[in-house]
Structures are given as C-alpha cells and as structure tokens.
PDB file of N, CA and C in Angstrom:
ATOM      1  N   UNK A   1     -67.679 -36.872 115.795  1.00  0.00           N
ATOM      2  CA  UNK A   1     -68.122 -36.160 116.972  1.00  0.00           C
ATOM      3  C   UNK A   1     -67.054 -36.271 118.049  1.00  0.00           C
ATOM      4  N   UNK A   2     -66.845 -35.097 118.666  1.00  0.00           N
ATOM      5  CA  UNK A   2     -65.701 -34.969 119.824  1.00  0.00           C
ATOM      6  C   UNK A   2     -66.026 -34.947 120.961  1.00  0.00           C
ATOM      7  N   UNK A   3     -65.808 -35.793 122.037  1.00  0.00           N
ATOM      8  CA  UNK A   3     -66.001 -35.374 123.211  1.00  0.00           C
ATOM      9  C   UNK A   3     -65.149 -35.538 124.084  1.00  0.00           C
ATOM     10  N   UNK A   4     -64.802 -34.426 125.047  1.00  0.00           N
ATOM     11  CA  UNK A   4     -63.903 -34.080 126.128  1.00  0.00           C
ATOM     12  C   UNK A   4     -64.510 -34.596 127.072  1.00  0.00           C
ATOM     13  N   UNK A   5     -63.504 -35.166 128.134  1.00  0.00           N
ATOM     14  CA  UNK A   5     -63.897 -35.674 129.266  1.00  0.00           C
ATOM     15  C   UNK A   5     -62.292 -35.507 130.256  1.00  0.00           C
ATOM     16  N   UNK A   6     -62.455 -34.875 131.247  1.00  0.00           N
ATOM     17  CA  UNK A   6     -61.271 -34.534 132.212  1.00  0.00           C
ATOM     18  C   UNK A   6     -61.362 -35.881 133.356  1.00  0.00           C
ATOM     19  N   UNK A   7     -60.389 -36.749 133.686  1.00  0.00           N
ATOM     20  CA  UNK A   7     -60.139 -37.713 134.948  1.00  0.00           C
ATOM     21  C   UNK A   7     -59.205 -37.090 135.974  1.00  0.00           C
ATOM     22  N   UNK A   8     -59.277 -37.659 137.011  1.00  0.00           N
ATOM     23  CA  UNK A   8     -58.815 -36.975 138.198  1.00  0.00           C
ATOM     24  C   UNK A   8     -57.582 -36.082 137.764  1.00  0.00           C
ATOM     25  N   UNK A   9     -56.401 -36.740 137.127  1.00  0.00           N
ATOM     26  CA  UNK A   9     -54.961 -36.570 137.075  1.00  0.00           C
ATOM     27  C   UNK A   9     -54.305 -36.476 135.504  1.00  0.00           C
ATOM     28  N   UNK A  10     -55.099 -37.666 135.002  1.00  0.00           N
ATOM     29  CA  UNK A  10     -55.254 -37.381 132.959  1.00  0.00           C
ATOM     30  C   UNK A  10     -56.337 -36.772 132.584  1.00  0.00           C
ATOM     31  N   UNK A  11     -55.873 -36.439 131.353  1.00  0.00           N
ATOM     32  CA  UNK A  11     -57.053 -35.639 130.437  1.00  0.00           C
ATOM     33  C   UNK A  11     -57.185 -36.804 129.547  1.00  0.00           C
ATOM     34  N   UNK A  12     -58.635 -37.232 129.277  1.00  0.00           N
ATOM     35  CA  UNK A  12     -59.233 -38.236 128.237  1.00  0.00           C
ATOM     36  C   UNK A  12     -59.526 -38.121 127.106  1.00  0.00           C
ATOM     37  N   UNK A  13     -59.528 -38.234 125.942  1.00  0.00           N
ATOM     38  CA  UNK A  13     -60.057 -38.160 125.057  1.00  0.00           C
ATOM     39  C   UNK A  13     -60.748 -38.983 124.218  1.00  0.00           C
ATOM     40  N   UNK A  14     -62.059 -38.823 123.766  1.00  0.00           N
ATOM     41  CA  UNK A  14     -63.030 -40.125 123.184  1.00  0.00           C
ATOM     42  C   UNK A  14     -63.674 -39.625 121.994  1.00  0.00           C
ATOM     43  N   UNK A  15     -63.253 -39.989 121.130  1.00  0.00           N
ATOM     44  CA  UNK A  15     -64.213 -39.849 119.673  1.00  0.00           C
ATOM     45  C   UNK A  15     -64.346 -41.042 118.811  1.00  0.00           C
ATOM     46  N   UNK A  16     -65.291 -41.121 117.706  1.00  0.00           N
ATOM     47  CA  UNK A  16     -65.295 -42.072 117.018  1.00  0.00           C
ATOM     48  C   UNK A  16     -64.309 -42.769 116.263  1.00  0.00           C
ATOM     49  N   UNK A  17     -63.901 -43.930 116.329  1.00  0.00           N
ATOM     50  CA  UNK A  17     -63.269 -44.039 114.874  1.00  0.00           C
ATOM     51  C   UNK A  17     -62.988 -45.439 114.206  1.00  0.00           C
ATOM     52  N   UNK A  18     -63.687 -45.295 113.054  1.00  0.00           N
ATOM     53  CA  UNK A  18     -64.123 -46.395 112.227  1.00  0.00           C
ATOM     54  C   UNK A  18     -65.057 -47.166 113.075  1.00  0.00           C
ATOM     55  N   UNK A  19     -66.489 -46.327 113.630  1.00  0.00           N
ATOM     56  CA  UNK A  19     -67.347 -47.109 114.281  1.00  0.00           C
ATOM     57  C   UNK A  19     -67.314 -47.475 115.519  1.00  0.00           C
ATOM     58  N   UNK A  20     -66.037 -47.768 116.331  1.00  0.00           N
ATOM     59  CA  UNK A  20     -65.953 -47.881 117.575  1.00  0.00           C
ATOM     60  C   UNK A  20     -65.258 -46.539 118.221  1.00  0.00           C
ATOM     61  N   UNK A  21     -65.941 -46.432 119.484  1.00  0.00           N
ATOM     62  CA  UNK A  21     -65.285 -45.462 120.279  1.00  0.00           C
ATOM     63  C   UNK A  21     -63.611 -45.718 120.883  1.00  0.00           C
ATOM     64  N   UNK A  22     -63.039 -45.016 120.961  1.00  0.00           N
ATOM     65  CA  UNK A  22     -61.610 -45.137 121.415  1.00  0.00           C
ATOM     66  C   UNK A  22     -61.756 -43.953 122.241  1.00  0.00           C
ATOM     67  N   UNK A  23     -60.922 -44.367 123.552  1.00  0.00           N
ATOM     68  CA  UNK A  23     -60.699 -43.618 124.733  1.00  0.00           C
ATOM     69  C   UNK A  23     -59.151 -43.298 125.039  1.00  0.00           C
ATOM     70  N   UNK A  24     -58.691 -42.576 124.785  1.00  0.00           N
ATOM     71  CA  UNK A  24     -57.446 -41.714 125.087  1.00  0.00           C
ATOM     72  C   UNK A  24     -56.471 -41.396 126.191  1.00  0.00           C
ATOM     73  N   UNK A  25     -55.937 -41.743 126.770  1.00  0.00           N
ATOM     74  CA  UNK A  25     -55.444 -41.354 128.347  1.00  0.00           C
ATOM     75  C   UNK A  25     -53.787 -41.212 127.585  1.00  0.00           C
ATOM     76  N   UNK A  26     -53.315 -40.184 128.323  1.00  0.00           N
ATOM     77  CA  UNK A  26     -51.867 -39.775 128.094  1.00  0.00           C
ATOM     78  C   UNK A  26     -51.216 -40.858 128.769  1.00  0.00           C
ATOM     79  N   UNK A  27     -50.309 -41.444 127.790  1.00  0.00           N
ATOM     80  CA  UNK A  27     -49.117 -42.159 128.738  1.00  0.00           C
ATOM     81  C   UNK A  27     -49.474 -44.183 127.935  1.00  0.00           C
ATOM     82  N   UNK A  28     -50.896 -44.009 127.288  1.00  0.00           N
ATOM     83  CA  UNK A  28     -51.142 -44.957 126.644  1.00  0.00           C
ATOM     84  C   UNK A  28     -50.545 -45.248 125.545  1.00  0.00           C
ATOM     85  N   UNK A  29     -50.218 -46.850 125.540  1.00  0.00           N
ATOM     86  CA  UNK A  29     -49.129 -47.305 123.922  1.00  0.00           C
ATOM     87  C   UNK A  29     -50.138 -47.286 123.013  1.00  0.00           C
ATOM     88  N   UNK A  30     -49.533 -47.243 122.004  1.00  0.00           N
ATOM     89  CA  UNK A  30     -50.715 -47.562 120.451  1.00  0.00           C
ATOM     90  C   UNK A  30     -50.266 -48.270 119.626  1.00  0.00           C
ATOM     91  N   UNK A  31     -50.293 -48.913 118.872  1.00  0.00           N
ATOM     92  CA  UNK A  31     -49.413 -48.883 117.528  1.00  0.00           C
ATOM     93  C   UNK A  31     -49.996 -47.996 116.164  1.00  0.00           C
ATOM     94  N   UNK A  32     -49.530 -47.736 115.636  1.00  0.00           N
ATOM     95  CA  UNK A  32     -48.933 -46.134 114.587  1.00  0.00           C
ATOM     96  C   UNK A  32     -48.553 -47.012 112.938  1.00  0.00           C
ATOM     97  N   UNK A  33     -49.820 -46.828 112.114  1.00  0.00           N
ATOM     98  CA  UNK A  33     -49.363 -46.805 110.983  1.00  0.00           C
ATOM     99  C   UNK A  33     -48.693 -45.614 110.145  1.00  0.00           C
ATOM    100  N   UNK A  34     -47.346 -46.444 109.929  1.00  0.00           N
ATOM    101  CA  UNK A  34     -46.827 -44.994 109.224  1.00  0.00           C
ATOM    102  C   UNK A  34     -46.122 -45.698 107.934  1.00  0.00           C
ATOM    103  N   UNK A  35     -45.900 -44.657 106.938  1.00  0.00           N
ATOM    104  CA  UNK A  35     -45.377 -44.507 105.620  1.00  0.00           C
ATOM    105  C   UNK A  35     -44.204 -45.864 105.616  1.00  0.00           C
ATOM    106  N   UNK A  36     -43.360 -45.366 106.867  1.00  0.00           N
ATOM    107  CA  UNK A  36     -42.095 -46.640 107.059  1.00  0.00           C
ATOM    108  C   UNK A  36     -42.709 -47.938 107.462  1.00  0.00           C
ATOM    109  N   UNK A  37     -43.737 -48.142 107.886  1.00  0.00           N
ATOM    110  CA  UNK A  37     -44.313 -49.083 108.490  1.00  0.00           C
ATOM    111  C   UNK A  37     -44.875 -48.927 109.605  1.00  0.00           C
ATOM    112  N   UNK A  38     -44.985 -49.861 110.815  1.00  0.00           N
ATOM    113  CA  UNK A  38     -46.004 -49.891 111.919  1.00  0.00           C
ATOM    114  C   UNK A  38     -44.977 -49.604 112.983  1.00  0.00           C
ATOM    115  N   UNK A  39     -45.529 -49.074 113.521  1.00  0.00           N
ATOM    116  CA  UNK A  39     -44.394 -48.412 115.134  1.00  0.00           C
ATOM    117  C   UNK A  39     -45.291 -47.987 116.579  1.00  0.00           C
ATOM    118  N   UNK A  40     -44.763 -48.199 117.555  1.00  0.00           N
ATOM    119  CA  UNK A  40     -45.790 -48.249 118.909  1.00  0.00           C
ATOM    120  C   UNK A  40     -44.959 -46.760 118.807  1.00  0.00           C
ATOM    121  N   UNK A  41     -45.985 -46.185 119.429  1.00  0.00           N
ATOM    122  CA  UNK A  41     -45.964 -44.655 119.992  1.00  0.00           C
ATOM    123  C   UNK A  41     -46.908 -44.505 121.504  1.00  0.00           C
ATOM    124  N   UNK A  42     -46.457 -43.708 122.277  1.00  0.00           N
ATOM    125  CA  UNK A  42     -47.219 -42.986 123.628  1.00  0.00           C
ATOM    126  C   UNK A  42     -47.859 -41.973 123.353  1.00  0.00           C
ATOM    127  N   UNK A  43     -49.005 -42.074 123.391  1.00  0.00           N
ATOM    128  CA  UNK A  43     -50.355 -40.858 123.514  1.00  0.00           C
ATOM    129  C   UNK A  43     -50.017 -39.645 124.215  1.00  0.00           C
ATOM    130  N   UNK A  44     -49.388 -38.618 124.146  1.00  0.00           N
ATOM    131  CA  UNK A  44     -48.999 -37.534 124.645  1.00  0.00           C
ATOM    132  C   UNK A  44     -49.815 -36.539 124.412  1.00  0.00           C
ATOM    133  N   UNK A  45     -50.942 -36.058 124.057  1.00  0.00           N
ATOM    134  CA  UNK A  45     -51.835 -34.986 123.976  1.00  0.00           C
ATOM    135  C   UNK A  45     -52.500 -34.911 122.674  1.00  0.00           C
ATOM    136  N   UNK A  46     -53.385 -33.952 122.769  1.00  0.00           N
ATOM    137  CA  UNK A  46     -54.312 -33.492 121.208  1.00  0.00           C
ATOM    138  C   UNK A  46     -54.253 -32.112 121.299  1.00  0.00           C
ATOM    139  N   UNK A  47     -54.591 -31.727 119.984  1.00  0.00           N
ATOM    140  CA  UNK A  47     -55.065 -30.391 119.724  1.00  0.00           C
ATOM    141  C   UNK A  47     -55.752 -30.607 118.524  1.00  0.00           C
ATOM    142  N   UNK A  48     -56.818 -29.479 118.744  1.00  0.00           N
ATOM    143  CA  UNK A  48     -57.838 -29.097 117.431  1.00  0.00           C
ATOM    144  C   UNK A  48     -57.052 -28.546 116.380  1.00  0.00           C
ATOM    145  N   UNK A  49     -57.979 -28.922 115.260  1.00  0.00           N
ATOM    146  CA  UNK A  49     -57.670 -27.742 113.894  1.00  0.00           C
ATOM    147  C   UNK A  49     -58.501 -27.524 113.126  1.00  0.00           C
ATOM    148  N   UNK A  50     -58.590 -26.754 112.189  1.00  0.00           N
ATOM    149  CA  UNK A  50     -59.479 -26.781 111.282  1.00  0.00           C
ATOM    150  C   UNK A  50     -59.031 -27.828 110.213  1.00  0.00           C
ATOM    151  N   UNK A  51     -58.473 -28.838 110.323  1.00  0.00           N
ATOM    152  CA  UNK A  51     -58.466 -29.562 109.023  1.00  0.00           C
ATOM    153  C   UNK A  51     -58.493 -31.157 110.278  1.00  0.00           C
ATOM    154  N   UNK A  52     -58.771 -30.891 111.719  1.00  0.00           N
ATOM    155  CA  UNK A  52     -59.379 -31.979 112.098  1.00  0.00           C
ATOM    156  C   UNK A  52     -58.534 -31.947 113.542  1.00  0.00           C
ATOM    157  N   UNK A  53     -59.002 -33.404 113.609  1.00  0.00           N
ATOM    158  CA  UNK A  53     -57.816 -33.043 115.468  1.00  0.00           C
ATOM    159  C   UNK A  53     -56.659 -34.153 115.548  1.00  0.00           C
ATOM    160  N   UNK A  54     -55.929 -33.614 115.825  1.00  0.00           N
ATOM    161  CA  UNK A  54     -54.228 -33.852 115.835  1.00  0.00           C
ATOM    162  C   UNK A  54     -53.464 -34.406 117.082  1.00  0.00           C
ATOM    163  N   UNK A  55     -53.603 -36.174 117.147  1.00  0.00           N
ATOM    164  CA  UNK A  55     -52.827 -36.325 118.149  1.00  0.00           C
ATOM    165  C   UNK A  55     -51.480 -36.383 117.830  1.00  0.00           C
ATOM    166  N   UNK A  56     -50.430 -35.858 119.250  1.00  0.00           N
ATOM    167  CA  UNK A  56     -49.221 -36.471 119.629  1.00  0.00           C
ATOM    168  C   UNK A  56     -49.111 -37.534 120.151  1.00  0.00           C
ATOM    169  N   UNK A  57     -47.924 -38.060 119.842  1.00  0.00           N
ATOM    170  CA  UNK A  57     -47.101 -39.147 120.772  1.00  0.00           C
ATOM    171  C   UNK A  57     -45.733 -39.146 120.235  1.00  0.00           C
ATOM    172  N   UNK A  58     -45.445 -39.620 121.395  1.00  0.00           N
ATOM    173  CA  UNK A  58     -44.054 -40.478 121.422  1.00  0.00           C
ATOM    174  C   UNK A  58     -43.539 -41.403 120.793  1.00  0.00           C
ATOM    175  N   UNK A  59     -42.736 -41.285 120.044  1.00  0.00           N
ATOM    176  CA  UNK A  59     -42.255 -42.520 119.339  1.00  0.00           C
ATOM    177  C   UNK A  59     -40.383 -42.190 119.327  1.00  0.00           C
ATOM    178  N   UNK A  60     -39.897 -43.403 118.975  1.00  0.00           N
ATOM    179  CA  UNK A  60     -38.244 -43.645 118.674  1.00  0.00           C
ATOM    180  C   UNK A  60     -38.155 -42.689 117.928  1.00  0.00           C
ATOM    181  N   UNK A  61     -37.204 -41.474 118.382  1.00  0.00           N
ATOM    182  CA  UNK A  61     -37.102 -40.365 118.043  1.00  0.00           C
ATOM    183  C   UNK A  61     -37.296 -39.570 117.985  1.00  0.00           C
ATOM    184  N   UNK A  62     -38.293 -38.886 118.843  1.00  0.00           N
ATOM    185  CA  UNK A  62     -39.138 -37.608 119.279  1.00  0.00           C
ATOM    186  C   UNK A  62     -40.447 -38.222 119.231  1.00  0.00           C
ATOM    187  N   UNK A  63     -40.941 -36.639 118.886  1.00  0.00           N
ATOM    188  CA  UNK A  63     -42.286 -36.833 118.978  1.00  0.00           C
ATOM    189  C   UNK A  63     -43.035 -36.569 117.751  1.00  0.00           C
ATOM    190  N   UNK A  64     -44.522 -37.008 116.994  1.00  0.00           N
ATOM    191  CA  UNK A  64     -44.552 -36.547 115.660  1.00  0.00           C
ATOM    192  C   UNK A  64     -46.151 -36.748 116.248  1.00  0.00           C
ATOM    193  N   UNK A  65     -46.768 -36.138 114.880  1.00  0.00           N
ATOM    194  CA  UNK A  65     -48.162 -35.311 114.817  1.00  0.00           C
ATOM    195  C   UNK A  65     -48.884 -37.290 113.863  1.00  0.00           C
ATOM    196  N   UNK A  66     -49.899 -37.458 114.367  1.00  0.00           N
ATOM    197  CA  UNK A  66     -50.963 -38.352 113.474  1.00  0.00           C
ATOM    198  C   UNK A  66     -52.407 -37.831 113.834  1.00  0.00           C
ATOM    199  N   UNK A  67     -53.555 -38.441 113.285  1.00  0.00           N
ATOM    200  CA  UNK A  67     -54.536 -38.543 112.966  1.00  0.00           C
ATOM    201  C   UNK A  67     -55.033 -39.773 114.095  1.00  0.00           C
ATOM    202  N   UNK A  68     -56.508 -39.468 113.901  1.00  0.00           N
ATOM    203  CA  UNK A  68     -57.296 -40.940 114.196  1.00  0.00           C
ATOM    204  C   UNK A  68     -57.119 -41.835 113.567  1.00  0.00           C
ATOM    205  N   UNK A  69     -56.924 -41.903 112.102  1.00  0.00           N
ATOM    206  CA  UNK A  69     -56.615 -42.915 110.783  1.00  0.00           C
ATOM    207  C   UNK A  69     -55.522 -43.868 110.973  1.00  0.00           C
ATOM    208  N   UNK A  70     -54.420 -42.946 111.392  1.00  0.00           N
ATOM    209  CA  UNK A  70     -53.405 -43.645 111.774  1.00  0.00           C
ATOM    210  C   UNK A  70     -53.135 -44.638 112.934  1.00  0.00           C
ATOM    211  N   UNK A  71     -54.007 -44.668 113.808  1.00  0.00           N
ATOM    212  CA  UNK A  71     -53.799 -45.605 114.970  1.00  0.00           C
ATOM    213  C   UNK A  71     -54.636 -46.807 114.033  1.00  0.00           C
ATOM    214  N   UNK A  72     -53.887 -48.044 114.798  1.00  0.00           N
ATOM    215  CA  UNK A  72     -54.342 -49.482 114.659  1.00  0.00           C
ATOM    216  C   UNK A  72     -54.854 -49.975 115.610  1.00  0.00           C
ATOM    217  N   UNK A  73     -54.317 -50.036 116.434  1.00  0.00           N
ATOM    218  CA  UNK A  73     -54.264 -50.410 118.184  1.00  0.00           C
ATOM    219  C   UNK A  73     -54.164 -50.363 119.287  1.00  0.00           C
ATOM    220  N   UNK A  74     -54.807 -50.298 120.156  1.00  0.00           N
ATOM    221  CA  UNK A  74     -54.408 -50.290 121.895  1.00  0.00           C
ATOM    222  C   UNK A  74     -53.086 -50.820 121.778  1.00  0.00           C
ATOM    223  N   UNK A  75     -52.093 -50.917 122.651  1.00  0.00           N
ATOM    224  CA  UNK A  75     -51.739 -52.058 122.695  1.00  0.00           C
ATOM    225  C   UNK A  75     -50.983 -52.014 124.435  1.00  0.00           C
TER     226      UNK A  75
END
C-alpha cells in the first residue's frame, strides 16, 4: 500500500516494507544492497510503474534506479 504525503519543503514518501513502515525524505542516506555489495546512497525521488515503484538515489557514480527490497537501512 502507497501513501503520499507532501512536507513543507520535501516530498515524503511512506509505504510498507517487510512489515515496518519506512518514511522517505529526499536528501536521506540509506544503505543499498547491491549485486557488488552494500553501498550508502541519497534518496533522491520516486516514480510509479506498472511493475512497482522505483526509487532513486545517489550513489558513487551517478545515480541508479532500486526497489523497496533493496534498502537495508536508515542510516
């Protein structure tokens, strides 16, 4: 389940995942399971799709597309 929520200056984002809610604010670190291993990335936006919803961030070297699956952590 998706829900949008706008803050004064960021845009939020809050949906389920793996049971706990996670809250979204642009500009937030994460850490990023990926194929190479684990890497902190910056929360830079979402978009919908039909095969689900697609965050950006920031990471060493541009920017690349993950999932909810893929985050581990606040951090």
């Amino acid at each position: 389940m998706l829900n949008k929520r706008a803050a004064t200056t960021t845009a939020a984002l809050i949906f389920t995942n793996n049971t706990k809610n996670m809250i979204h604010t642009r500009g937030a670190q994460y850490l990023l399971n990926t194929p190479a291993g684990h890497i902190a990335g910056t929360f830079q936006g979402y978009k919908e799709s039909p095969s689900g919803l697609l965050l950006r961030f920031a990471i060493p070297g541009g920017e690349q597309i993950f999932t909810k699956y893929d985050i581990i952590k606040k951090i």
